[in-house]
Protein backbone atom coordinates (compact mmCIF):
# COMPACT_ATOMS: atom_id res chain seq x y z
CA UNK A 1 35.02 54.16 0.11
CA UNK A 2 32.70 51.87 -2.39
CA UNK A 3 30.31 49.87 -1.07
CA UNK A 4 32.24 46.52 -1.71
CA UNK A 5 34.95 47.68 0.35
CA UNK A 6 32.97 48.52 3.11
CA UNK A 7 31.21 45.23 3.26
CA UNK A 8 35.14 43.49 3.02
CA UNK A 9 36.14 45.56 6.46
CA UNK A 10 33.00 44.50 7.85
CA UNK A 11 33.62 41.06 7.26
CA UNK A 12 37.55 41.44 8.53
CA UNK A 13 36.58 42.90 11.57
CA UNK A 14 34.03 40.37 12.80
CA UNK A 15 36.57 37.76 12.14
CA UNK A 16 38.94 39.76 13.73
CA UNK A 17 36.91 39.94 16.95
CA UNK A 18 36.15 36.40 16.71
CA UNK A 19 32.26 36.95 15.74
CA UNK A 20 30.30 34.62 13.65
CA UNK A 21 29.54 35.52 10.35
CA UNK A 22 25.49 35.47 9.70
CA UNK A 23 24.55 33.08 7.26
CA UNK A 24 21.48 33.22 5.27
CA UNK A 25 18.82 30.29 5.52
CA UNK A 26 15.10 29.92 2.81
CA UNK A 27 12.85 28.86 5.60
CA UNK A 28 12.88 27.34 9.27
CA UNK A 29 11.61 23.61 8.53
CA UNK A 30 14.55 21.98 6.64
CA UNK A 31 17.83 22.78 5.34
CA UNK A 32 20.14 21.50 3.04
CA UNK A 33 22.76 18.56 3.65
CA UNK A 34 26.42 19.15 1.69
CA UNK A 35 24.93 17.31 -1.07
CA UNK A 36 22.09 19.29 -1.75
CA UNK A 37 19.71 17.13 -0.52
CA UNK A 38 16.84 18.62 1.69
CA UNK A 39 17.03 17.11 5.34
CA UNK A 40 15.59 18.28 8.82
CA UNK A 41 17.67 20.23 11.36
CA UNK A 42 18.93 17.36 13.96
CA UNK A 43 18.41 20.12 16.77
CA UNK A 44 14.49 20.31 16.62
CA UNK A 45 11.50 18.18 16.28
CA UNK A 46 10.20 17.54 12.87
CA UNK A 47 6.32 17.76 12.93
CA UNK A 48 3.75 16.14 10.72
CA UNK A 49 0.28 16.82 10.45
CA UNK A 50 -2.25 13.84 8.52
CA UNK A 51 -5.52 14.57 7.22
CA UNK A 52 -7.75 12.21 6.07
CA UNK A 53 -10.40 9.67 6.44
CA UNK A 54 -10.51 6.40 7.73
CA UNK A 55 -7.50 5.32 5.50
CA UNK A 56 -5.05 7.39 7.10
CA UNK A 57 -6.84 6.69 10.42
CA UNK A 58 -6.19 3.14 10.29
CA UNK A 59 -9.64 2.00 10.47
CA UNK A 60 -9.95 -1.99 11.14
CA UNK A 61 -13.52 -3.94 10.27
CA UNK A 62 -12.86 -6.28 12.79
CA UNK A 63 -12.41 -4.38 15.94
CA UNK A 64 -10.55 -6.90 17.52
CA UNK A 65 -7.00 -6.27 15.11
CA UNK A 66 -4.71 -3.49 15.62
CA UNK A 67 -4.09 -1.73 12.24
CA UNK A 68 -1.24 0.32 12.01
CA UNK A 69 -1.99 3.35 9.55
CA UNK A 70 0.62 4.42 6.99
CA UNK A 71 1.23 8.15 8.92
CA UNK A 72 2.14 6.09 12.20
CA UNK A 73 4.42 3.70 9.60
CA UNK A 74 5.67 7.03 8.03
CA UNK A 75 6.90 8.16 11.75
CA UNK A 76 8.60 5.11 13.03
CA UNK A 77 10.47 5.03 9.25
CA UNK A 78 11.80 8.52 9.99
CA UNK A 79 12.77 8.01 13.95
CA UNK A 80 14.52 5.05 12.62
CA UNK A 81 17.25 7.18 10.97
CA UNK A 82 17.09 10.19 13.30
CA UNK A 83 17.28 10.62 16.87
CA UNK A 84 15.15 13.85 16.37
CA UNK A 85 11.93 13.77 17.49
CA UNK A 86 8.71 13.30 15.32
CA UNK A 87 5.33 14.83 16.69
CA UNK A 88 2.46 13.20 14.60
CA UNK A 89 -1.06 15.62 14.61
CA UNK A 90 -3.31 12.58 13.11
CA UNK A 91 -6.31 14.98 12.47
CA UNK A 92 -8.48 12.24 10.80
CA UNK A 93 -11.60 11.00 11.31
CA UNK A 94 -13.53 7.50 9.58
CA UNK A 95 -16.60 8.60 7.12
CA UNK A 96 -14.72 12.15 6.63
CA UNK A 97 -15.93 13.79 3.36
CA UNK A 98 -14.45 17.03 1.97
CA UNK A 99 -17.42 18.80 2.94
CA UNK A 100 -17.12 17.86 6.35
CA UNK A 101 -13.00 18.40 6.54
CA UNK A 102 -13.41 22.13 5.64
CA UNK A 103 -16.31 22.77 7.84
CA UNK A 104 -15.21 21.24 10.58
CA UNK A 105 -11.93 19.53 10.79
CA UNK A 106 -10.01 22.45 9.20
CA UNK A 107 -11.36 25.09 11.10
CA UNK A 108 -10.50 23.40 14.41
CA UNK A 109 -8.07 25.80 16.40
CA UNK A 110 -5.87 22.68 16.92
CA UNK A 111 -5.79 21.70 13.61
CA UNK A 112 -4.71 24.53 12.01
CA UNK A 113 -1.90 25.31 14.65
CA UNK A 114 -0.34 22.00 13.80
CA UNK A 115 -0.56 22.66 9.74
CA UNK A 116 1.19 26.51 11.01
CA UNK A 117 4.46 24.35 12.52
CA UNK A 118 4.34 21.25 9.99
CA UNK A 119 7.10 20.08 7.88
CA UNK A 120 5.09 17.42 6.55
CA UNK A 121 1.42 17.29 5.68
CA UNK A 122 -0.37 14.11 3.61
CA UNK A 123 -4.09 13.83 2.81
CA UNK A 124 -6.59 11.42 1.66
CA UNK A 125 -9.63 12.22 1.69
CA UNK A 126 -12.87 11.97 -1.14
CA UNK A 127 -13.86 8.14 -0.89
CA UNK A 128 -16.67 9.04 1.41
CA UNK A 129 -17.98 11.38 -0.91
CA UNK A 130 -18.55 9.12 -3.78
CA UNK A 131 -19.46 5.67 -1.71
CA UNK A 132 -22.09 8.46 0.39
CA UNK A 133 -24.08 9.43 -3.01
CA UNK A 134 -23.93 5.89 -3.83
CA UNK A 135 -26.07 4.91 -0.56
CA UNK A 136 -28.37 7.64 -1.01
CA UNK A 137 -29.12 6.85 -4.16
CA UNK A 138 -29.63 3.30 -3.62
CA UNK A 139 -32.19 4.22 -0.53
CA UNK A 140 -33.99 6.37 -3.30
CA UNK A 141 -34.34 4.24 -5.74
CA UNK A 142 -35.32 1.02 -3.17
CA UNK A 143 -37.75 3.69 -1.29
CA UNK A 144 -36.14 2.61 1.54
CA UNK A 145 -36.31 5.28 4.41
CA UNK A 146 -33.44 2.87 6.20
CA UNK A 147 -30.03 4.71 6.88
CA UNK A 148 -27.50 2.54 4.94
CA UNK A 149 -24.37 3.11 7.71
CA UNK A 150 -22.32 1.00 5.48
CA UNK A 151 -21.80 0.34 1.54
CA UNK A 152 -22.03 -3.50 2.30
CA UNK A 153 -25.60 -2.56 4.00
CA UNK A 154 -26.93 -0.79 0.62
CA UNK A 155 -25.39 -3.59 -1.48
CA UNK A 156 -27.17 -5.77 0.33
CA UNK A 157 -30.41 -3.99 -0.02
CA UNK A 158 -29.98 -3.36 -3.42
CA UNK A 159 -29.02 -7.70 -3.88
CA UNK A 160 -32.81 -8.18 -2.42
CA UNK A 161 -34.26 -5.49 -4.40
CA UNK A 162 -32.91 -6.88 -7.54
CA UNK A 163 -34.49 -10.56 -7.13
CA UNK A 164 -37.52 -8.19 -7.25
CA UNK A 165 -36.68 -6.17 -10.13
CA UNK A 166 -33.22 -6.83 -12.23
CA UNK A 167 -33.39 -3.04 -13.52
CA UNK A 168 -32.31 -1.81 -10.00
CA UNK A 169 -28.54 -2.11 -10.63
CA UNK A 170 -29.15 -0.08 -13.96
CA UNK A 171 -31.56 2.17 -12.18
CA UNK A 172 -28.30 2.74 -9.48
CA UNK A 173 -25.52 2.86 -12.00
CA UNK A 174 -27.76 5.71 -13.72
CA UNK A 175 -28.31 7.72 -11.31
CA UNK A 176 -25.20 8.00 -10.05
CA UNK A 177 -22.92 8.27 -13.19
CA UNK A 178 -25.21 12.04 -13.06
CA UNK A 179 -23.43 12.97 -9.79
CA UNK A 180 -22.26 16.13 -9.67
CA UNK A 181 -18.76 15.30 -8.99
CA UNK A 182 -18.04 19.29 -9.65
CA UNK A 183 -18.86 19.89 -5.93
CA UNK A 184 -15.50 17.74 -5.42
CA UNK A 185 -13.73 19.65 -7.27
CA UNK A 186 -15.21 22.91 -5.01
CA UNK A 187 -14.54 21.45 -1.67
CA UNK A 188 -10.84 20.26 -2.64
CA UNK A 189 -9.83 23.35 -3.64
CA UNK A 190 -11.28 24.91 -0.63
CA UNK A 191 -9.33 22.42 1.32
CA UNK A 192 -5.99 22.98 -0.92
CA UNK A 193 -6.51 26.94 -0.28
CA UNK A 194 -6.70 26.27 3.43
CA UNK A 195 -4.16 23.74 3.99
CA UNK A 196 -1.22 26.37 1.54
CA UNK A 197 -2.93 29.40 3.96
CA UNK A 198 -1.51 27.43 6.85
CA UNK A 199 1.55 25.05 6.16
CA UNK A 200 5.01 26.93 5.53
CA UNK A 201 6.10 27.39 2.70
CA UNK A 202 8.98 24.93 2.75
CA UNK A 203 6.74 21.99 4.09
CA UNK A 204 6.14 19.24 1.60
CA UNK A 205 2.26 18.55 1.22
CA UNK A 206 1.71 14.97 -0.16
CA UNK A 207 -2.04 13.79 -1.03
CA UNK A 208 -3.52 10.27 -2.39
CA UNK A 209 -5.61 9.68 -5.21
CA UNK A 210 -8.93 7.38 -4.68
CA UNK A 211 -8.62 3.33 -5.29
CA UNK A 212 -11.80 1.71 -6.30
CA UNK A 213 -13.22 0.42 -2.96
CA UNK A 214 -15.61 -1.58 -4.20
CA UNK A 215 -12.82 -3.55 -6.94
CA UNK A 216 -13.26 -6.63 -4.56
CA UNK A 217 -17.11 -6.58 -4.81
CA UNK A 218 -18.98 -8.65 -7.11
CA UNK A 219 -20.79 -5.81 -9.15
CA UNK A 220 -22.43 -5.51 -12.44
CA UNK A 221 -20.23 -4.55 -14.87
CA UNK A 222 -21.84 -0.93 -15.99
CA UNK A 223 -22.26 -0.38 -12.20
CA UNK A 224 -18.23 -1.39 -12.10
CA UNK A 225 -17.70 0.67 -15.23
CA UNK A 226 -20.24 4.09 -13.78
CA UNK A 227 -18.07 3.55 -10.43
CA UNK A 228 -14.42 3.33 -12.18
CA UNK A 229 -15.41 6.41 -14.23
CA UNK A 230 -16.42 8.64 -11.45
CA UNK A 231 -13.27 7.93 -9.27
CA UNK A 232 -11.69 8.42 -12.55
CA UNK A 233 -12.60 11.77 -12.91
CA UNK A 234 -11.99 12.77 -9.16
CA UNK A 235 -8.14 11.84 -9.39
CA UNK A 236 -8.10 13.79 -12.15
CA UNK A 237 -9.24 16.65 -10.42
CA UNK A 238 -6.84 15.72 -7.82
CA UNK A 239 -4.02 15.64 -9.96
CA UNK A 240 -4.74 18.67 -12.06
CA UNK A 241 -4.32 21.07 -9.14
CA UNK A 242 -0.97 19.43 -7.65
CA UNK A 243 1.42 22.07 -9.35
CA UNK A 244 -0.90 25.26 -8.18
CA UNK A 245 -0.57 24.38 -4.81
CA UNK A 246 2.38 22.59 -4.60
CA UNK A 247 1.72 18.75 -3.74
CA UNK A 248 3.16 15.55 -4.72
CA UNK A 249 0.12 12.73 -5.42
CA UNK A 250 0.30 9.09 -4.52
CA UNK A 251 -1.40 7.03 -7.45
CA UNK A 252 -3.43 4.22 -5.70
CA UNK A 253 -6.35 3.79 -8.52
CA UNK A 254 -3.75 1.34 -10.65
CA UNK A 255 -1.16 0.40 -7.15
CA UNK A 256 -2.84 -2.68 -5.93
CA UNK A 257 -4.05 -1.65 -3.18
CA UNK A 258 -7.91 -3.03 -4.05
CA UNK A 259 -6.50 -6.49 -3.28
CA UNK A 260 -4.84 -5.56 -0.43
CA UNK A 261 -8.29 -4.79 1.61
CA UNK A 262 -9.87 -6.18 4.81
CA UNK A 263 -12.59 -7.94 4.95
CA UNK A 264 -14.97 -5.88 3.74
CA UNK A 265 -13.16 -4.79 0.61
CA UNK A 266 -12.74 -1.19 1.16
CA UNK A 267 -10.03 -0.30 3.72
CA UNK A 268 -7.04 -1.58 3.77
CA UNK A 269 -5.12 -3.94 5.59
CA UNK A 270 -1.62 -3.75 7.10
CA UNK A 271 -0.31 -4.65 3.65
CA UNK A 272 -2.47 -2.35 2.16
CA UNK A 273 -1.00 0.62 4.51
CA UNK A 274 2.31 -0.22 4.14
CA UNK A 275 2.36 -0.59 0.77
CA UNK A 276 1.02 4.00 0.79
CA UNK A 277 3.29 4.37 3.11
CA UNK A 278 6.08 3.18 1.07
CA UNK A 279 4.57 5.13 -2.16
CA UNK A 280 4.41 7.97 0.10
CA UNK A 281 7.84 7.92 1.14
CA UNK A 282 8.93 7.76 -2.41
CA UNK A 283 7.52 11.36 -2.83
CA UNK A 284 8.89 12.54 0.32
CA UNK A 285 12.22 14.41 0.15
CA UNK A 286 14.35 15.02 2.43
CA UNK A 287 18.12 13.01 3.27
CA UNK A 288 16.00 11.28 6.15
CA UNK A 289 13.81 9.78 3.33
CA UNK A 290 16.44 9.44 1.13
CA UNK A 291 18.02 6.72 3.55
CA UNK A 292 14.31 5.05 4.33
CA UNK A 293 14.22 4.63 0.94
CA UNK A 294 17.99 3.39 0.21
CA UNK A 295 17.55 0.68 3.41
CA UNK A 296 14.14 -0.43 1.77
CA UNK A 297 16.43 -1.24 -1.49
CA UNK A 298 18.97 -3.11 0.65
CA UNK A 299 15.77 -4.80 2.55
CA UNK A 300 14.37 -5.87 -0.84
CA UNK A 301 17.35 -7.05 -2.06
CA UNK A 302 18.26 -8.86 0.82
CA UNK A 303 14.72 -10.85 0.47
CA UNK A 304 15.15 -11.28 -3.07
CA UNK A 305 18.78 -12.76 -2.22
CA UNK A 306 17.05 -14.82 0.71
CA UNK A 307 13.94 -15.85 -1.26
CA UNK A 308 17.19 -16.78 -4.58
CA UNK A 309 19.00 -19.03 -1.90
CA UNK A 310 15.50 -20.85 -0.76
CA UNK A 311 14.75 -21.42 -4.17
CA UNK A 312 18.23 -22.81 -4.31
CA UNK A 313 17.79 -24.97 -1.48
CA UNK A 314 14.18 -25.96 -2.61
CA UNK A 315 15.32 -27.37 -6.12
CA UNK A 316 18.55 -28.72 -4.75
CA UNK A 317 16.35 -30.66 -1.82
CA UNK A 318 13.85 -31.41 -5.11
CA UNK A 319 17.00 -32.93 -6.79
CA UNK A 320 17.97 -34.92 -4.43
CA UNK A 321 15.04 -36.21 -3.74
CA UNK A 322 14.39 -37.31 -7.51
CA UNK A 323 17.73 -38.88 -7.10
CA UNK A 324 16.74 -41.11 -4.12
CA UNK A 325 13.30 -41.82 -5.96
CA UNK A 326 15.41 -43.14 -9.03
CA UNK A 327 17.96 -45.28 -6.75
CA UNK A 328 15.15 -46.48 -5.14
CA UNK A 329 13.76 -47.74 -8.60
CA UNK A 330 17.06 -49.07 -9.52
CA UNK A 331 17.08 -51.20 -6.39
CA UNK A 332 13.87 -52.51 -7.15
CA UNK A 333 14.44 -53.16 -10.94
CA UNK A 334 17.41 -54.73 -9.68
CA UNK A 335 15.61 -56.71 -7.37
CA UNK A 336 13.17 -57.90 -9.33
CA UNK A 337 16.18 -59.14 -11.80
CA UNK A 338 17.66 -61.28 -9.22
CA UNK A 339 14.31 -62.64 -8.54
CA UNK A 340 13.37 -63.42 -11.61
CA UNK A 341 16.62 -64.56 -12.51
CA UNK A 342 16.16 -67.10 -9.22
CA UNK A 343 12.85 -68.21 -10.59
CA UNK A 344 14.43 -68.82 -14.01
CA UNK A 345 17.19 -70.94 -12.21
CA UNK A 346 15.44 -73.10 -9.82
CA UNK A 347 12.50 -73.55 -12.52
CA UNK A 348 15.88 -74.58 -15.17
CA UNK A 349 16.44 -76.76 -11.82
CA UNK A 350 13.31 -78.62 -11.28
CA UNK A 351 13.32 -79.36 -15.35
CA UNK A 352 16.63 -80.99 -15.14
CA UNK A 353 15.62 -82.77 -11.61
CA UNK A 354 12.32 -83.85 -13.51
CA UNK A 355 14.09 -84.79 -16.54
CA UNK A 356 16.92 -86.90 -14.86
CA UNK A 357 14.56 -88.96 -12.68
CA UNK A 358 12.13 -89.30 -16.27
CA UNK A 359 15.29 -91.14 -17.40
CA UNK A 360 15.95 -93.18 -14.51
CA UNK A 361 12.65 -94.30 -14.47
CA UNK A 362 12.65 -94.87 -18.19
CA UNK A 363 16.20 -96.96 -17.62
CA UNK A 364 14.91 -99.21 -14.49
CA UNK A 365 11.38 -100.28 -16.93
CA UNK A 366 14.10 -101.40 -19.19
């Protein structure tokens, strides 16, 4: 009997006995809806690991706001469309550098059990290192032996310094454009090795480029141009490794985000974190996504449509207005017609009462 035929009584005699036939899955995180579309089992929870630094963590100058950070957006999105549960490891951590991230965060025991079970894992991570070499250069080149916790505090320092000496800026913008941004390049793809080592291999790994955090802050142009150029470079370190390990990347260096900051012009604010989450979601596939993103259209839409109708309203209520204005005139040009024309008559009056008792004076001399 041939090999095909023994597979066909196989098949007849499980179906005869009332057995399920075995079917054959790629992976345990998500399967595949009757259109094709990736989406995650209903019968388990879908778990999602962020890594990051104080962006992701939600970070808030003010301490007295709540911030809500774009993973905790991304989970209430995605429990708004399913009724399966969503387990959020937020592994991040304000000030994080790469550095620090694989030699500490990474190699937590926690951390890396919740990449092992993640269907979703996003990242951003990298600011620190630049805006870190830029305070330690500016406490160099000050010979200032105070620790700068802050960019704003080393801006500062550097403001005073300058009324001192206007080459400090230049001084700065010179000595950092020579950082050795290679090391970035090192530690992400230590990071990228670790986090593929960990994550199945059907998650989706999604990762942000670096905005310019100090865009809001009134710097020297070649300071702005050395600082542009650096973060330049990094996202396109960032980028260049997406296909070898498999990521999507989130542009933020052009996406607005600079003026959508707090206070201090570096993190951002709940606009700011909605507006990755939504650029994240656009990256994330799966048909749970797919519907975020289709009742964000109808949302948009429905504002535009809203916002169409006020407008409406607006010029309507501006029409009518211009319309009373005018009436309003017209009464009083009218007015002022009648007036004048009762002037004109009682003053025609009084001439013809004057001239009529001229004459009858006139007549009675005679």
């Amino acid at each position: 009997m041939s090999a095909e035929r023994i597979i066909y009584v196989m098949l007849a005699a499980c179906m005869l006995c009332g057995l399920a036939v075995p079917s054959v899955s790629a992976g345990g995180g998500m399967g595949s809806s009757p259109t094709g579309e990736n989406t995650f089992a209903d019968d388990r929870t879908i778990y999602y690991t962020a890594l990051g630094d104080s962006i992701p963590n939600g970070y808030c100058t003010d301490g007295e706001s709540e911030i809500v950070s774009y993973p905790e957006l991304i989970v209430q999105d995605l429990q708004s469309v399913s009724e399966t549960d969503v387990e959020l490891a937020q592994d991040t951590k304000n000030g994080l550098t790469t550095v620090k991230l694989n030699s500490v965060i990474l190699r937590e025991t926690e951390v890396q059990e919740s990449l092992s079970q993640s269907d979703i894992v996003t990242m951003t991570i990298g600011a620190n290192d630049l805006m870190n070499e830029f305070k330690k250069v500016s406490r160099e080149i000050l010979n200032n032996d105070t620790h700068f916790y802050t960019v704003d505090e080393a801006l500062k320092a550097l403001e005073d310094g300058v009324k001192k000496n206007p080459l400090l800026f230049v001084k700065v913008a010179g000595a950092i454009s020579g950082w050795d941004y290679n090391s970035f390049e090192e530690q992400w793809k230590q990071a990228m090795e670790t986090v593929n080592s960990l994550r199945p291999e059907d998650s989706q790994l999604v990762v942000t480029t670096l905005y310019n955090p100090l865009e809001r802050m009134e710097l020297p142009g070649t300071l702005n141009a050395v600082v542009n150029s650096l973060i330049s470079k990094m996202n396109d370190i960032i980028q260049s490794y997406a296909e070898e390990y498999n990521y999507q990347v989130v542009e933020l260096m052009d996406s607005g985000i600079g003026q959508l900051t707090q206070s201090d012009g570096l993190h951002p604010n709940q606009n700011g974190q909605e507006l990755i989450r939504d650029l994240m979601e656009e990256k994330l596939q799966s048909e749970e996504f797919a519907q975020i993103r289709e009742q964000r259209k109808l949302e948009k839409e429905r504002q535009i449509e809203e916002q169409k109708k006020a407008e409406e309203k607006a010029q309507k209520a501006r029409e009518k207005l211009a319309q009373l204005k005018q009436q309003r005139q017209e009464q009083e040009r009218r007015k002022h017609e009648a007036i004048s024309c009762i002037i004109v008559c009682v003053s025609v009056g009084l001439m013809v009462i004057l001239r009529r008792k001229t004459e009858n004076q006139g007549k009675g001399t005679e």
